[in-house]
N, C-alpha and C. Protein backbone atom coordinates (compact mmCIF):
# COMPACT_ATOMS: atom_id res chain seq x y z
N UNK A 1 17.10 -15.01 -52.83
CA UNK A 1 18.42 -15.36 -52.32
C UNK A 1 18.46 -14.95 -50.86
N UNK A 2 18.83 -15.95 -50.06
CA UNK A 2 18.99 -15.52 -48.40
C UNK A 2 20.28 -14.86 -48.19
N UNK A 3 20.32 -15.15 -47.30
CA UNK A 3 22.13 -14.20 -46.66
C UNK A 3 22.32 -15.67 -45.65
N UNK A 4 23.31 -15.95 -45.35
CA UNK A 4 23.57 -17.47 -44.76
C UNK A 4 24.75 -16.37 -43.77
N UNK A 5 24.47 -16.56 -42.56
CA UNK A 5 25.48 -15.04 -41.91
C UNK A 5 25.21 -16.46 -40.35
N UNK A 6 27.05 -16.31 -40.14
CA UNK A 6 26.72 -17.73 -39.26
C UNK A 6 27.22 -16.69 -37.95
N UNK A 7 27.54 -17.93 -36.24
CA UNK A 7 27.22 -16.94 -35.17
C UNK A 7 28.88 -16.20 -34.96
N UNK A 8 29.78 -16.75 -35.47
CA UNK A 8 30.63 -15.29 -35.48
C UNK A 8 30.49 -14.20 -35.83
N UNK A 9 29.93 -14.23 -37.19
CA UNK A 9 29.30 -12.64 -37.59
C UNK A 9 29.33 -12.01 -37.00
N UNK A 10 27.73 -12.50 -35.78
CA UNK A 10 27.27 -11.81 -34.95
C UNK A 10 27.85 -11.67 -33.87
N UNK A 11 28.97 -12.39 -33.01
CA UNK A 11 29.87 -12.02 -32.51
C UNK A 11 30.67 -10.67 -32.73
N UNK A 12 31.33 -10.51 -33.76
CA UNK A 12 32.44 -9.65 -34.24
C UNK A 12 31.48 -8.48 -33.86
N UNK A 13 30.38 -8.69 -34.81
CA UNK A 13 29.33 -7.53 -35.22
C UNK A 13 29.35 -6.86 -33.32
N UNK A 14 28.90 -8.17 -32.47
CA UNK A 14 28.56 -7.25 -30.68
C UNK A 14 29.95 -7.24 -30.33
N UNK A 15 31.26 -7.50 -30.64
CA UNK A 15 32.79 -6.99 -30.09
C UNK A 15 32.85 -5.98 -30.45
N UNK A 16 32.65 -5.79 -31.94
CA UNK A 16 32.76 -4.07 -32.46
C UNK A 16 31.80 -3.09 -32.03
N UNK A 17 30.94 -3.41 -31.56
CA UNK A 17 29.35 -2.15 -31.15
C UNK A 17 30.21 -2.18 -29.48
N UNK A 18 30.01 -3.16 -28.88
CA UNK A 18 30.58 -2.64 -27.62
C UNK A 18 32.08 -1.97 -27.51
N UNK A 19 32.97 -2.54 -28.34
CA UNK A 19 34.38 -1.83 -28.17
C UNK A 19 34.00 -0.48 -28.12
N UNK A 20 32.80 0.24 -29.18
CA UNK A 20 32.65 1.97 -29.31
C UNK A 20 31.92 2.11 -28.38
N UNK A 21 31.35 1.45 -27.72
CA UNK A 21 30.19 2.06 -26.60
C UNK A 21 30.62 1.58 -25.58
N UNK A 22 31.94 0.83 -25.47
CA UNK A 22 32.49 0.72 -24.29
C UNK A 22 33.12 1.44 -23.48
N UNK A 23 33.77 2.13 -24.16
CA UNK A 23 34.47 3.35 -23.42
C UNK A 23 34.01 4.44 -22.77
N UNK A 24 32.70 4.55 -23.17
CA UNK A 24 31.88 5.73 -22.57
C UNK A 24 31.22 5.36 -21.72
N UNK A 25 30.81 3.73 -21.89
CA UNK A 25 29.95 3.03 -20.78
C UNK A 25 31.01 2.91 -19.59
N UNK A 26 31.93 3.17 -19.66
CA UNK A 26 32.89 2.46 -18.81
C UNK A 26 33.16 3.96 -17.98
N UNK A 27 33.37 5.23 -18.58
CA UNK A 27 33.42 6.40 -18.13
C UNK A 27 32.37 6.52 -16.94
N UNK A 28 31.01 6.07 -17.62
CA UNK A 28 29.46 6.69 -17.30
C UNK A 28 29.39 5.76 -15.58
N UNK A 29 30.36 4.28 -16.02
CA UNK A 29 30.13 3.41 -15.09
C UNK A 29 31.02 3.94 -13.84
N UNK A 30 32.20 4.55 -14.18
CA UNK A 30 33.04 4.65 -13.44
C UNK A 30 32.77 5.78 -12.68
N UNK A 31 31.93 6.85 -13.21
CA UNK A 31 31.46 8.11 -12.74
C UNK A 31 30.18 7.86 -11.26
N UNK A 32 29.52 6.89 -12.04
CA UNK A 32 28.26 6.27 -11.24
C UNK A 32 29.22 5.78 -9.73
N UNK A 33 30.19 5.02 -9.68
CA UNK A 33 30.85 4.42 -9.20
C UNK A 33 31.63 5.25 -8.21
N UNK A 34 32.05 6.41 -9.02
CA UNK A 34 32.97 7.21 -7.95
C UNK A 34 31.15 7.98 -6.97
N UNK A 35 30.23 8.36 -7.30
CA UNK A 35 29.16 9.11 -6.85
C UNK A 35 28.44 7.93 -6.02
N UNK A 36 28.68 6.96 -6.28
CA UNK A 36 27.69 5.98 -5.19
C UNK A 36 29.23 6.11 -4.09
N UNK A 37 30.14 6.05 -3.89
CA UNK A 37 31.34 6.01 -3.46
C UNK A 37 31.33 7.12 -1.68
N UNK A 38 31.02 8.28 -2.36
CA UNK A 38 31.12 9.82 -2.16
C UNK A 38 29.74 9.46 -1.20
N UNK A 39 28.39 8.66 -2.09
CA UNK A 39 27.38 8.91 -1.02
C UNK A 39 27.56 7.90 0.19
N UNK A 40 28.22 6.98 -0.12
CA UNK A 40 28.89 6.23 1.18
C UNK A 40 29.36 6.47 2.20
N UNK A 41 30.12 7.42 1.77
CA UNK A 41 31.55 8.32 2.35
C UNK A 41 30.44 9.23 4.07
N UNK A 42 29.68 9.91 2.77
CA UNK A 42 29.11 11.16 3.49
C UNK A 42 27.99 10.23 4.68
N UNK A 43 27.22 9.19 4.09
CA UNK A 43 26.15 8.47 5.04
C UNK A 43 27.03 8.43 6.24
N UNK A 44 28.01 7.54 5.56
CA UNK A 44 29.51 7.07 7.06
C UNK A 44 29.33 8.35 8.06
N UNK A 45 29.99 8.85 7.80
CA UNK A 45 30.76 10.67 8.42
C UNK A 45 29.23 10.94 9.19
N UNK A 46 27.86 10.76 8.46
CA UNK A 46 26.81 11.35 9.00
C UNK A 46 26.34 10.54 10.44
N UNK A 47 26.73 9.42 10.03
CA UNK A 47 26.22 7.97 11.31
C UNK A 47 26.96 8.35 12.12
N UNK A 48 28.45 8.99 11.80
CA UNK A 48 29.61 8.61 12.75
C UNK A 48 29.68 10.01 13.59
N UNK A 49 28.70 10.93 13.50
CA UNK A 49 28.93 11.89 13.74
C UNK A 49 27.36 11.50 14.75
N UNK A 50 26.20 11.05 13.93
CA UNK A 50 25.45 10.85 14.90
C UNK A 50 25.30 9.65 16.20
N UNK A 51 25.97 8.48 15.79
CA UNK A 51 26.14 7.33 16.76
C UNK A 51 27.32 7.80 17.30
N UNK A 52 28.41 7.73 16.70
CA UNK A 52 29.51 7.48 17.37
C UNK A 52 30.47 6.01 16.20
N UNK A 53 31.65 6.57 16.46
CA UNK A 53 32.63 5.73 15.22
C UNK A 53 32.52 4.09 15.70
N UNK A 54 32.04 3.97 16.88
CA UNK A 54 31.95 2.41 17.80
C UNK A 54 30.76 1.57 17.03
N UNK A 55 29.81 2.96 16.83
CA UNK A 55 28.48 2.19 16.93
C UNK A 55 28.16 1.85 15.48
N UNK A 56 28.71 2.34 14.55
CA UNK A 56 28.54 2.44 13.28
C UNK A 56 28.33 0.89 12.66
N UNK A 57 29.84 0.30 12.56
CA UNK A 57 29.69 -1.30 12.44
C UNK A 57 29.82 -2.13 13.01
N UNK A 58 29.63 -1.71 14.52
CA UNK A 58 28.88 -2.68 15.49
C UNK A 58 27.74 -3.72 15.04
N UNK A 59 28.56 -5.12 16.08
CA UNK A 59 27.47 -6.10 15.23
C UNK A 59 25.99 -6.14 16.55
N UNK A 60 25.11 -5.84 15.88
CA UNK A 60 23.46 -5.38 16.50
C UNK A 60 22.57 -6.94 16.68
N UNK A 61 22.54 -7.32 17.38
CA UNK A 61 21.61 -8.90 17.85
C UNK A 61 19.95 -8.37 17.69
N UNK A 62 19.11 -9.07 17.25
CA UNK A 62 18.01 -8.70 17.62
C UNK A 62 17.26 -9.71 18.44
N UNK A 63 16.15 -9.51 19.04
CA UNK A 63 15.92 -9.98 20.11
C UNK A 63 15.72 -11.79 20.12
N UNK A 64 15.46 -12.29 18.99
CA UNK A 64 15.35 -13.82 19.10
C UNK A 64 17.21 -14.05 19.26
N UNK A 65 17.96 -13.41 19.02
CA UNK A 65 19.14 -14.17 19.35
C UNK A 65 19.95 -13.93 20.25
N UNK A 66 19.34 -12.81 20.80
CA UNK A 66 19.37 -12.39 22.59
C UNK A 66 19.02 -13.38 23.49
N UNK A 67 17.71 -13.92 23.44
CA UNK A 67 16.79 -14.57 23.46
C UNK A 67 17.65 -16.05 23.75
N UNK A 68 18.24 -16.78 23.04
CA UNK A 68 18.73 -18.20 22.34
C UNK A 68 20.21 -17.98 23.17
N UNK A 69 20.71 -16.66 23.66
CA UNK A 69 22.30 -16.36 23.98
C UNK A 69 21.84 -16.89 25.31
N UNK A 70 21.07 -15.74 25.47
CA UNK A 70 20.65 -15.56 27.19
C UNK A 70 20.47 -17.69 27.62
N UNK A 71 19.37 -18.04 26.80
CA UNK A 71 18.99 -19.21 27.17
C UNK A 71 20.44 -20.38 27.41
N UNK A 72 20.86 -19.88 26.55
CA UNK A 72 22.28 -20.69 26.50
C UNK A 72 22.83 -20.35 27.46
N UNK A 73 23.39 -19.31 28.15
CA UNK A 73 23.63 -18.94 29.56
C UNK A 73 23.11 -19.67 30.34
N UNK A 74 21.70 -19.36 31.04
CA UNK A 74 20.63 -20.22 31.86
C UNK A 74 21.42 -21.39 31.96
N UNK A 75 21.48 -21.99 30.96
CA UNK A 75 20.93 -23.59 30.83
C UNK A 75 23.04 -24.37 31.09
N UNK A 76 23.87 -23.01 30.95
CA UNK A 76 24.98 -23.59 31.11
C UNK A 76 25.89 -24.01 32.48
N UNK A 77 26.28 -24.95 32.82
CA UNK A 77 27.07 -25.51 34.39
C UNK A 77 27.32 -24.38 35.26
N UNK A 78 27.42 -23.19 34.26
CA UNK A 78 28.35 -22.24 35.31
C UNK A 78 27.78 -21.61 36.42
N UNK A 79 28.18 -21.65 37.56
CA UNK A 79 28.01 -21.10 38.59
C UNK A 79 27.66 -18.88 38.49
N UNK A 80 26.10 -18.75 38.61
CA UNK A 80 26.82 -17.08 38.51
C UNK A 80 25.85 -16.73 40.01
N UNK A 81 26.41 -15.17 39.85
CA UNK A 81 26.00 -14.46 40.98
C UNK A 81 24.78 -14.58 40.68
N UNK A 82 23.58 -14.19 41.93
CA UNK A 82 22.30 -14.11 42.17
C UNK A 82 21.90 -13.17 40.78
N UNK A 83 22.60 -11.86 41.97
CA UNK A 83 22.29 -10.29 41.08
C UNK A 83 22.32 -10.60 39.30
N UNK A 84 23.54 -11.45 38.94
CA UNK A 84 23.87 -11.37 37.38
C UNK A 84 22.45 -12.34 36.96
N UNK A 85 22.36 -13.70 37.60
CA UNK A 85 21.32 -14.48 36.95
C UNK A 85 20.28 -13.79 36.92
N UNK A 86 19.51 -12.91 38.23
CA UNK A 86 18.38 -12.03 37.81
C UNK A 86 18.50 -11.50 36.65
N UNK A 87 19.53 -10.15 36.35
CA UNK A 87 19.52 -9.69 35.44
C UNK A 87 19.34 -9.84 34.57
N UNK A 88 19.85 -11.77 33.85
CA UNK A 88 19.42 -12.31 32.68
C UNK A 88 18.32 -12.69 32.39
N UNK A 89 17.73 -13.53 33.67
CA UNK A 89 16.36 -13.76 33.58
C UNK A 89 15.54 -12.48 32.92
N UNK A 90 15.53 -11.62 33.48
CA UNK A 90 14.65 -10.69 33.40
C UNK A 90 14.46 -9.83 31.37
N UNK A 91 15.97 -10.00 31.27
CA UNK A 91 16.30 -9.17 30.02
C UNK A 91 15.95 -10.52 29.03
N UNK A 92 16.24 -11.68 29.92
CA UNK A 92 15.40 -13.07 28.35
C UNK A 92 13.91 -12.95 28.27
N UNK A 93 13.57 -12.50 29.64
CA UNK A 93 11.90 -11.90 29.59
C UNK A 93 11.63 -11.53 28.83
N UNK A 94 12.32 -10.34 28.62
CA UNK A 94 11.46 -9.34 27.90
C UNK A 94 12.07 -9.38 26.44
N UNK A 95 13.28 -10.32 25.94
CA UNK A 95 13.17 -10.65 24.52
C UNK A 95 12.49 -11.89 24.00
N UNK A 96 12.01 -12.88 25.07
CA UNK A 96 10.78 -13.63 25.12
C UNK A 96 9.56 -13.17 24.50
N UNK A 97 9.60 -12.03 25.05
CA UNK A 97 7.96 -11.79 24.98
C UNK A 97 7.99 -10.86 23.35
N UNK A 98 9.22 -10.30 22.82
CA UNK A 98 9.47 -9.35 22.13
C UNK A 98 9.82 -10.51 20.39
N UNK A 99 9.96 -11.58 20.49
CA UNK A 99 10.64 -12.39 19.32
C UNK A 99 9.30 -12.35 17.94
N UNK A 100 8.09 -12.18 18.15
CA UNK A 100 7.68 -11.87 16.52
C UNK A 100 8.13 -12.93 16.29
N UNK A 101 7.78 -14.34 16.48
CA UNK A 101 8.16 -15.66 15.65
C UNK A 101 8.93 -15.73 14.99
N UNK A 102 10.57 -15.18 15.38
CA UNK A 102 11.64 -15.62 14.10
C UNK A 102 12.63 -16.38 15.19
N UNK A 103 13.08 -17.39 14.31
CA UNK A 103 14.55 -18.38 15.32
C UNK A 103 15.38 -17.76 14.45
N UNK A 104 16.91 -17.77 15.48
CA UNK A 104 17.91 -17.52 14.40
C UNK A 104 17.83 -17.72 13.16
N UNK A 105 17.97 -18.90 12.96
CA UNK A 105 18.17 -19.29 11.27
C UNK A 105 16.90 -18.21 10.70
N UNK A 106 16.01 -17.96 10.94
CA UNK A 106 15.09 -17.34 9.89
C UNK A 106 16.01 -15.79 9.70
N UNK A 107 16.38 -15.58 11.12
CA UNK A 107 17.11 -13.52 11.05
C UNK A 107 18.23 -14.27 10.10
N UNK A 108 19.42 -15.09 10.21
CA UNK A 108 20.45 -15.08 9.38
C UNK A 108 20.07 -14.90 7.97
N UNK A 109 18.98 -15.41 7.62
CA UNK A 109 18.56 -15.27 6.44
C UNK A 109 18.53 -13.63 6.32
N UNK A 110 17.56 -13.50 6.77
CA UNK A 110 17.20 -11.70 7.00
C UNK A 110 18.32 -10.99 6.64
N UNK A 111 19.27 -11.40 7.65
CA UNK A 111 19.95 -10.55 7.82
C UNK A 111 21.24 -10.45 6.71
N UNK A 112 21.22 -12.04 6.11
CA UNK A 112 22.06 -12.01 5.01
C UNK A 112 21.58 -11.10 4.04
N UNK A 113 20.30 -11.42 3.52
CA UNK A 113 19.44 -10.15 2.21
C UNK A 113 19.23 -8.67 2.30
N UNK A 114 19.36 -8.24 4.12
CA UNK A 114 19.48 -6.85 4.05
C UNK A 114 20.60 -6.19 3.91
N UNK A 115 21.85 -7.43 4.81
CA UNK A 115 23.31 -6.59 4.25
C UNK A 115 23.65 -6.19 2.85
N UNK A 116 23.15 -7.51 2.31
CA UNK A 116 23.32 -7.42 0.37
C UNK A 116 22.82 -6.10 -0.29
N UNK A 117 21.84 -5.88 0.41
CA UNK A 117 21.50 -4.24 -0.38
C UNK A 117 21.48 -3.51 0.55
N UNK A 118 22.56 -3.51 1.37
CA UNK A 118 23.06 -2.03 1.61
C UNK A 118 22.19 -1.81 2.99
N UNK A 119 21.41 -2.18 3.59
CA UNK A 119 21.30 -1.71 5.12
C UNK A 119 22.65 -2.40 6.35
N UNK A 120 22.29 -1.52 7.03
CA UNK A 120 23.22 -1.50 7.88
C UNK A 120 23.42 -2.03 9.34
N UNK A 121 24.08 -2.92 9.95
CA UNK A 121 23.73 -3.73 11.01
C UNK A 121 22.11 -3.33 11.81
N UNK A 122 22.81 -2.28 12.53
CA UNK A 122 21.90 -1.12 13.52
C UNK A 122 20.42 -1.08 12.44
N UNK A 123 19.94 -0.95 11.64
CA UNK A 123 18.91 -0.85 11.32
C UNK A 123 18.25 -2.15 11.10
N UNK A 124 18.99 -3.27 10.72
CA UNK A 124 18.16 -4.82 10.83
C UNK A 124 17.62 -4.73 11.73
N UNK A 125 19.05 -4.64 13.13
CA UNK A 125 18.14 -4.84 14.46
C UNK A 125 16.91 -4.32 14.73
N UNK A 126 16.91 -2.86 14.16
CA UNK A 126 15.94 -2.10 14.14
C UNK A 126 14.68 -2.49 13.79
N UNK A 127 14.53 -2.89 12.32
CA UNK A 127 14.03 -3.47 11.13
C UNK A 127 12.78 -4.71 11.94
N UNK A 128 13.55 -5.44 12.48
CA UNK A 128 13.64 -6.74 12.84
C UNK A 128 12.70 -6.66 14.17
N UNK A 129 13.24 -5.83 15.11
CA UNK A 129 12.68 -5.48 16.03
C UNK A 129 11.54 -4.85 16.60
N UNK A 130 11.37 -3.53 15.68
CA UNK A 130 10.40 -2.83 16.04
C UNK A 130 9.04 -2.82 14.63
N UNK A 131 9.81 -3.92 13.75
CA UNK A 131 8.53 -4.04 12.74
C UNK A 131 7.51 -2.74 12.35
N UNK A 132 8.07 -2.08 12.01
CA UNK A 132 7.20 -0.83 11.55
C UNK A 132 6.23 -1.51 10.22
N UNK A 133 5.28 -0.78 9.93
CA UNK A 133 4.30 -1.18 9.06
C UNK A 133 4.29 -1.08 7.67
N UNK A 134 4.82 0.30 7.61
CA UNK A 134 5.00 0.15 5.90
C UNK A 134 6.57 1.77 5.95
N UNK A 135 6.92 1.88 5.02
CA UNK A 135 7.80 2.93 4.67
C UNK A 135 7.71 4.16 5.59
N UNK A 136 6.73 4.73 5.83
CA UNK A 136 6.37 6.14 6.48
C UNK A 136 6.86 5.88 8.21
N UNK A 137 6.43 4.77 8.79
CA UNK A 137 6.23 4.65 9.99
C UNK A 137 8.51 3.73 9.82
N UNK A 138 8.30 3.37 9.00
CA UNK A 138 10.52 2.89 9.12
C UNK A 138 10.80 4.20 9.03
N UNK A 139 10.66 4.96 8.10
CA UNK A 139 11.17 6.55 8.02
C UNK A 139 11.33 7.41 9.07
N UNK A 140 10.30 7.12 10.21
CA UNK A 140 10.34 7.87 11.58
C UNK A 140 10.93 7.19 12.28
N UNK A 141 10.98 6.16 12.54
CA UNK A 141 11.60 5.10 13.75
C UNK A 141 13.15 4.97 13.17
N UNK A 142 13.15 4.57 11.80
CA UNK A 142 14.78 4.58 11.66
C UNK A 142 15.31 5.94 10.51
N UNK A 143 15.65 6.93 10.87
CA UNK A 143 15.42 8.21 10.05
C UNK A 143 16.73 8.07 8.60
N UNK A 144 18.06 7.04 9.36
CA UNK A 144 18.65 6.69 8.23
C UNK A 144 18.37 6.10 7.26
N UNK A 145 17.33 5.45 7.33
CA UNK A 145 16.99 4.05 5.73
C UNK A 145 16.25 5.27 4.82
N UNK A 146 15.81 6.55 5.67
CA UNK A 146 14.84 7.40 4.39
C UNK A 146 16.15 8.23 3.64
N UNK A 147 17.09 8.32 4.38
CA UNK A 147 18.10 9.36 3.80
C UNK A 147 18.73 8.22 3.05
N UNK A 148 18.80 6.98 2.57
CA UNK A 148 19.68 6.41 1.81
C UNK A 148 18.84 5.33 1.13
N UNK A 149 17.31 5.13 1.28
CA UNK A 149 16.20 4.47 0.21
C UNK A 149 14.75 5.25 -0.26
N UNK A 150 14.50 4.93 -1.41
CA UNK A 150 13.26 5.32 -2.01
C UNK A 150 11.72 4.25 -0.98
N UNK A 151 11.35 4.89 -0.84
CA UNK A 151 10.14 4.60 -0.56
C UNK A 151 9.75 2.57 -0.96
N UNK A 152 9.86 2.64 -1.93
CA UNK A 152 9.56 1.01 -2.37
C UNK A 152 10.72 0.59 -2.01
N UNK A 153 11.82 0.56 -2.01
CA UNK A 153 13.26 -0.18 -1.73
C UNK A 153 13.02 -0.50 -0.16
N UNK A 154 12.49 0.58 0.56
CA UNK A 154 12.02 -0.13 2.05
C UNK A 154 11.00 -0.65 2.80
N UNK A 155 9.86 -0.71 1.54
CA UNK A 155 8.99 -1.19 1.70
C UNK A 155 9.35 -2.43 1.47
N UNK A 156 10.26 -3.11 0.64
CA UNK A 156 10.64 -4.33 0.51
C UNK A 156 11.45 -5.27 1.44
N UNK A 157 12.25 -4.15 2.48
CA UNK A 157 12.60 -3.78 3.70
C UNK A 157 11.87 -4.79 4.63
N UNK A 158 11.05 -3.88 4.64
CA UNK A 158 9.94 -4.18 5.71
C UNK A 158 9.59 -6.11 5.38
N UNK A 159 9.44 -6.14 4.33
CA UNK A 159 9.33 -7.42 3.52
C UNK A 159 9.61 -8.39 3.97
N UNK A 160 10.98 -8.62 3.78
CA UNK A 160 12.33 -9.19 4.22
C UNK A 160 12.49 -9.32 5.67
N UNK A 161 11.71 -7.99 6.70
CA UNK A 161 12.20 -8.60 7.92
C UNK A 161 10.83 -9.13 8.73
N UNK A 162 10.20 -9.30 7.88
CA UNK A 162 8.62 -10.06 8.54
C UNK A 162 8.79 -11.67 8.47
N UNK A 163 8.42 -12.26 9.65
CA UNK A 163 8.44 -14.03 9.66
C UNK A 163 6.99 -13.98 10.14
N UNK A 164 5.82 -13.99 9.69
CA UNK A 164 4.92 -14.88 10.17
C UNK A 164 4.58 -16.29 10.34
């Protein structure tokens, strides 16, 4: 003789297991929740104490879209001073020479997947910019991503901001 047990059963059966293990999951979740919260809090206070409250969520360009601004300048009707056009020339120079093969659209990407988990303008640029090699060498150059990722979480980092 079988058992003929159709898919409400098994419905009711996972409403009732989670209703009892919901409440504690929901405690455990909410606890997790207030403690990821708190380590937010404190990273903030720590940036804001070491940058400055300006620099914190300041939006950070990295050099291909320095690069694409500046050019857009150059290339626009407007009349500028000598002194200012040098200046640009010189600073598109040297994010010319600095771009690591990415066009905008490739950083927006970038830069969309690093906000999503939690890095922070200032370190894309970073990220993006100074291409460190693996975890050890981001850990020294950007000292915040070690105080707020594990070792593989920024190695994936590193991942994400490579365009060859």
């Amino acid at each position: 003789i079988g058992f003929c047990l159709n898919r409400n059963f098994f419905m009711e059966v996972d409403n009732l297991s989670q209703g009892a293990v919901s409440t504690g999951m929901q405690d455990d979740l909410r606890e997790q929740q207030e403690a990821e919260e708190q380590e937010r809090k404190r990273v903030r206070e720590r940036f804001v104490e070491m940058l400055g409250e300006d620099f914190v969520d300041a939006p950070c360009l990295i050099h291909c879209e320095v690069d694409a601004l500046l050019a857009a300048k150059q290339n626009s009707d407007e009349a500028m001073n000598p002194q200012v056009a040098s200046i640009i020339a010189k600073t598109k120079d040297y994010c010319s020479r600095n771009i690591h093969t990415r066009t905008p659209a490739q950083m927006e990407v970038t830069r969309a997947r690093l906000l999503e988990r939690g890095v922070y303008p200032f370190e894309i640029a970073q990220l993006c910019d100074l291409l460190p090699e693996n975890y050890e060498e981001a850990r020294a150059v950007i000292p915040t991503l070690g105080e707020r990722f594990d070792n593989e979480t920024i190695e994936e980092f590193i991942q994400f901001s490579k365009f060859d």
